[in-house]
Every structure is written in structure tokens, then in C-alpha cells.
N, C-alpha and C. Protein backbone atom coordinates (compact mmCIF):
# COMPACT_ATOMS: atom_id res chain seq x y z
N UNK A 1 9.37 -12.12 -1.06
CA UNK A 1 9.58 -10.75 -0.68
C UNK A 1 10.58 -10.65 0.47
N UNK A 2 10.69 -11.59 1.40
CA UNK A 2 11.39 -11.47 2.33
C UNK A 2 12.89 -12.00 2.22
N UNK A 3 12.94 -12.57 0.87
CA UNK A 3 14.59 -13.04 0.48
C UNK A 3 15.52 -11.75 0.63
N UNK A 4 16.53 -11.99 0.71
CA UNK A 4 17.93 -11.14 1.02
C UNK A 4 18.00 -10.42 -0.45
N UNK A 5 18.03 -11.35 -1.45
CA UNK A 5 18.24 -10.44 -2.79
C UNK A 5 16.99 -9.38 -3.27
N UNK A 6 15.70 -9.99 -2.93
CA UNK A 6 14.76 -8.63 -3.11
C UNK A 6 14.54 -7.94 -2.22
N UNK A 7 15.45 -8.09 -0.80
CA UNK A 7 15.60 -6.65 0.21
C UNK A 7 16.40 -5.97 -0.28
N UNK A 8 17.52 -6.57 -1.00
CA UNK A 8 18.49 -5.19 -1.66
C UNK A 8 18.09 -4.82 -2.48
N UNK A 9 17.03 -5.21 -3.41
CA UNK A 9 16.62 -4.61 -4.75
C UNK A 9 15.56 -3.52 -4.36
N UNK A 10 14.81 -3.61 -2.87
CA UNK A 10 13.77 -2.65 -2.72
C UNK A 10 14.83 -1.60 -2.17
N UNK A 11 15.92 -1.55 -1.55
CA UNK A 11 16.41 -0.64 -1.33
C UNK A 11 17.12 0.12 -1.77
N UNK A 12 17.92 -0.43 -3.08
CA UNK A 12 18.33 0.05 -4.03
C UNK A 12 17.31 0.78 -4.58
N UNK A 13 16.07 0.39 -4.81
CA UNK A 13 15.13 1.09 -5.12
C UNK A 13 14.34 2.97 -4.67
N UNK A 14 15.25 2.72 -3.01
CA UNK A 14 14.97 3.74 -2.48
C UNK A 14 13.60 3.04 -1.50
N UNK A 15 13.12 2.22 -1.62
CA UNK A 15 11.67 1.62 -0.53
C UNK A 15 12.07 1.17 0.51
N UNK A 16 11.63 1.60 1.33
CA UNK A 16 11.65 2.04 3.17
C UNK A 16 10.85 0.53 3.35
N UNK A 17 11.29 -0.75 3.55
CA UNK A 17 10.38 -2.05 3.91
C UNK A 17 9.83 -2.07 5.29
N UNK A 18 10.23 -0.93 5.86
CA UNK A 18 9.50 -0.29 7.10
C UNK A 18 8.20 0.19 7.52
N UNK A 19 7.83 0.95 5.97
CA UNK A 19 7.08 2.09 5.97
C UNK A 19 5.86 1.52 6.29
N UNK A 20 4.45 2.43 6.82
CA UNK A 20 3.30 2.16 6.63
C UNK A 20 2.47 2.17 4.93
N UNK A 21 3.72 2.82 3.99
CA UNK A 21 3.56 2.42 3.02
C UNK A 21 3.02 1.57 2.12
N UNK A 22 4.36 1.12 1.98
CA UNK A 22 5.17 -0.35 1.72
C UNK A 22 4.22 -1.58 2.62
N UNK A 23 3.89 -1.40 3.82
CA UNK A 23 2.99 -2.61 4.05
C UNK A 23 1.51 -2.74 3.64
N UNK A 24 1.27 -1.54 3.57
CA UNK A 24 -0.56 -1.07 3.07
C UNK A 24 -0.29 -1.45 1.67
N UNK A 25 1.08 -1.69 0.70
CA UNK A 25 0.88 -1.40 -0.57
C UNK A 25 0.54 -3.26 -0.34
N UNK A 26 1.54 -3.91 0.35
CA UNK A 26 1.58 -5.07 0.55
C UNK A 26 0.54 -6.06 0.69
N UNK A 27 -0.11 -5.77 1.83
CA UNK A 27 -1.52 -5.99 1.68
C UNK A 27 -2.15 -5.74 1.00
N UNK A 28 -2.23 -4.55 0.52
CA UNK A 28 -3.33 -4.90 -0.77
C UNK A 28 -3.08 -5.86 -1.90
N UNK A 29 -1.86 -5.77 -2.41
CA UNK A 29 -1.42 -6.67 -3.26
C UNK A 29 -1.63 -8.40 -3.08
N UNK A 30 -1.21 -9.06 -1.62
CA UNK A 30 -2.03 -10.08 -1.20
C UNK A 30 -3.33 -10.47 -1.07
N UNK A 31 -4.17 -9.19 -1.00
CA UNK A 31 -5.78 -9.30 -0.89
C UNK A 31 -6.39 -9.43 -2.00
N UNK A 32 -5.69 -8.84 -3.31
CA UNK A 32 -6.34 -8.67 -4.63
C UNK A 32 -5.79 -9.80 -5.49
N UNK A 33 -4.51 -10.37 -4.76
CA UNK A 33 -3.85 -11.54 -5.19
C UNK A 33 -4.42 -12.88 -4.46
N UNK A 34 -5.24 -12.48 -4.07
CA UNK A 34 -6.21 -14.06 -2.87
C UNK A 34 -4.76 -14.73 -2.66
N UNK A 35 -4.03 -13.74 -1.60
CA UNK A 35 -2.88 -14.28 -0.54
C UNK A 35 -1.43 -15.00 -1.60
N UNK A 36 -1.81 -15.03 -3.06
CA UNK A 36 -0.51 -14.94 -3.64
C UNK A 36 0.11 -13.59 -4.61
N UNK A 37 1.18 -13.39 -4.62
CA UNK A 37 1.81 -12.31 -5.12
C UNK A 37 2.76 -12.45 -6.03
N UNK A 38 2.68 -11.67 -7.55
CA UNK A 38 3.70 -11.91 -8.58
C UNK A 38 4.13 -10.06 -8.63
N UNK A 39 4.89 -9.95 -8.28
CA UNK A 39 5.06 -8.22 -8.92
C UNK A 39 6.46 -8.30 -8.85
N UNK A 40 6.79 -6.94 -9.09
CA UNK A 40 8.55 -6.55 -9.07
C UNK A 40 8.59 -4.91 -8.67
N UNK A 41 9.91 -4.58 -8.48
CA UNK A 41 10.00 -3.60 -7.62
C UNK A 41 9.18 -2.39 -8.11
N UNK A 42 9.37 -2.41 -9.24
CA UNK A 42 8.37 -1.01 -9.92
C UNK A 42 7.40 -0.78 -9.80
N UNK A 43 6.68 -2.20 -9.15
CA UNK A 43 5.19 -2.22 -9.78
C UNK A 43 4.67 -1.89 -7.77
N UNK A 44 5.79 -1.90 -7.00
CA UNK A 44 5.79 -1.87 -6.03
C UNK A 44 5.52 -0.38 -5.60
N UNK A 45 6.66 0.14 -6.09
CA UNK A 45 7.04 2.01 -5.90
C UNK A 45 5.90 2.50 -6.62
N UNK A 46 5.22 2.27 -7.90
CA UNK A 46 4.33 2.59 -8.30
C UNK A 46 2.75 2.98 -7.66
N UNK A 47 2.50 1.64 -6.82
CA UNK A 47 1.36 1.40 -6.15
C UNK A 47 1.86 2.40 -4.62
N UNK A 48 2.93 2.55 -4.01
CA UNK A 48 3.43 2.96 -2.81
C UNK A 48 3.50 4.80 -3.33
N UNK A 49 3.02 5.29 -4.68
CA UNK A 49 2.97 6.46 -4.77
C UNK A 49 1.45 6.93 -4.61
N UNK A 50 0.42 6.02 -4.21
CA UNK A 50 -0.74 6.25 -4.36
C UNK A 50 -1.25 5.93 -2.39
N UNK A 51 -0.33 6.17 -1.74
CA UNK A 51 -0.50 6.13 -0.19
C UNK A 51 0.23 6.81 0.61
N UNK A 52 -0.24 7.70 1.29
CA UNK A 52 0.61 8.76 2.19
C UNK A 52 1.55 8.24 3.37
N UNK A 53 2.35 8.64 3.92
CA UNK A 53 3.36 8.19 4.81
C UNK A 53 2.87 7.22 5.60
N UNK A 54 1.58 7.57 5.86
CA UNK A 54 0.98 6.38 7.08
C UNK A 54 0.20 5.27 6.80
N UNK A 55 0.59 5.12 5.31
CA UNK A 55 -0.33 3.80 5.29
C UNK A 55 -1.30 4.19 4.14
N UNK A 56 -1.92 5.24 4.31
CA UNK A 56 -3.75 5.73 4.03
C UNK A 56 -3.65 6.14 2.50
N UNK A 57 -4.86 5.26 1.53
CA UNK A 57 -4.96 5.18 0.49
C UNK A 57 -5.17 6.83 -0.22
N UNK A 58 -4.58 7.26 -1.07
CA UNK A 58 -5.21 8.63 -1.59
C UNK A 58 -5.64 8.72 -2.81
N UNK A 59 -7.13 9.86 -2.41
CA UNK A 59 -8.49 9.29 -3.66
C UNK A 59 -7.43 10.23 -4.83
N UNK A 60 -7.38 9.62 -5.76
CA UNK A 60 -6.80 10.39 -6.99
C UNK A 60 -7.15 11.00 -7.70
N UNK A 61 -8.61 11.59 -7.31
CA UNK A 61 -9.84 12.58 -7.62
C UNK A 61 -9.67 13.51 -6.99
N UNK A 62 -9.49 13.59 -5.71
CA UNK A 62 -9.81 14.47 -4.42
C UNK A 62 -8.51 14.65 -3.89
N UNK A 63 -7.10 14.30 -4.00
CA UNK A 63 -6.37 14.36 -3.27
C UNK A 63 -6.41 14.04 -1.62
N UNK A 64 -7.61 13.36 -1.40
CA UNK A 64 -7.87 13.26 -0.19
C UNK A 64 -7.59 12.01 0.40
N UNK A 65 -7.32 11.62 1.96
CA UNK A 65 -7.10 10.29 2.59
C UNK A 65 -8.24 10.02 3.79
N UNK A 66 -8.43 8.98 4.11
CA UNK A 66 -9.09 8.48 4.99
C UNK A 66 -11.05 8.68 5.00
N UNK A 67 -11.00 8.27 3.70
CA UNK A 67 -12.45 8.78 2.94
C UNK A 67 -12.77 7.01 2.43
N UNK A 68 -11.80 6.91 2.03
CA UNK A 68 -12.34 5.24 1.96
C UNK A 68 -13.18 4.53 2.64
N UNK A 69 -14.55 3.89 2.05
CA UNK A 69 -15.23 2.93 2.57
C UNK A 69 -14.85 1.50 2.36
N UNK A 70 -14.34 0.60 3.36
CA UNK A 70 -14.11 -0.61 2.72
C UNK A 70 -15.04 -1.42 3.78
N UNK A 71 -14.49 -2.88 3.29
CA UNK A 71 -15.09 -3.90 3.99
C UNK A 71 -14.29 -3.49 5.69
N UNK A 72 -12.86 -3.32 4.96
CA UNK A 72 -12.18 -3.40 6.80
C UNK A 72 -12.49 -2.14 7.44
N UNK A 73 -12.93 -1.00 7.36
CA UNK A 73 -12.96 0.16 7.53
C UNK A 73 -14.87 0.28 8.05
N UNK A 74 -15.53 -0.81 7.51
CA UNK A 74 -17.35 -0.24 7.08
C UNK A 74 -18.06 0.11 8.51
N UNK A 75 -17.53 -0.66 9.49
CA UNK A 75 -17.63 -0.70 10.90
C UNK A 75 -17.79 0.50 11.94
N UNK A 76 -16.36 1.08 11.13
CA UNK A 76 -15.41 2.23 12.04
C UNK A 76 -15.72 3.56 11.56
N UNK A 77 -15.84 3.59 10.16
CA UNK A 77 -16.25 4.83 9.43
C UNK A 77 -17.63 6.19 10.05
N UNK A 78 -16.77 7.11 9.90
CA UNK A 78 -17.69 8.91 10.68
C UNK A 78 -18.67 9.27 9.44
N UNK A 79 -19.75 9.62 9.63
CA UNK A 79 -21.02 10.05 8.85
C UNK A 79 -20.36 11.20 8.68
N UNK A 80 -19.79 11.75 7.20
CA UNK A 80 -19.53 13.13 7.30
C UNK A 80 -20.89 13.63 6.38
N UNK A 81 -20.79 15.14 7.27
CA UNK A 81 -21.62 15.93 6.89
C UNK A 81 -21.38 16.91 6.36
């Protein structure tokens, strides 16, 4: 991911390798990949349409963010009422 030729291909792509995006998409992709990764740019922009500017996963039910219960989150998470 960090080669010179797939930085021009994500940007050609239009993907911000900046974004809180792009790294939330990243991580997940390493986490579900147990720390190895096979994808390509599409499959990249694809997954980076399902997370709002800052990172935060959105439920595709609810249109909603920061509702997620995870393992990294189980700690920190507000009792909504």
C-alpha cells in the first residue's frame, strides 16, 4: 500500500491517503485480514463509502454513526436512552 505506484493509483482514484477514512477503511481491512491485506483500489473506495469524513462506521439501516458496539469501543460506549 505504501509503494509509489499504488499511491498514484489511489489518487488517480480520487482517495485522500490522508483521510480518517481511508485509514478506518484500512484498519479494518488488516483486522478482518489477521494483519494481511489483498484488495485493489475499488474495493478500497467501495468500503471508504460506508464511513463518514472522520473515520466513523455508518449503520446502513439507520444512516447513523457512532452507534457501534465493538470490542475497541465496549469500554467507552454511552447507555443511550
Amino acid at each position: 500500500m505504501n509503494s509509489s505506484s499504488v499511491q498514484k493509483q489511489l489518487k488517480e482514484a480520487g482517495i485522500d491517503t490522508n483521510s480518517k477514512k481511508y485509514k478506518a477503511v484500512l484498519s479494518e481491512m488488516m483486522k478482518n485480514g489477521n494483519g494481511a491485506m489483498f484488495t485493489n483500489v475499488q474495493a478500497i473506495k467501495n468500503l471508504m463509502s460506508q464511513y463518514d469524513k472522520n473515520g466513523d462506521w455508518i449503520d446502513p439501516n439507520t444512516g447513523l454513526t457512532g452507534l457501534a458496539v465493538t470490542d475497541e469501543n465496549r469500554n467507552s460506549y454511552k447507555h443511550i436512552i
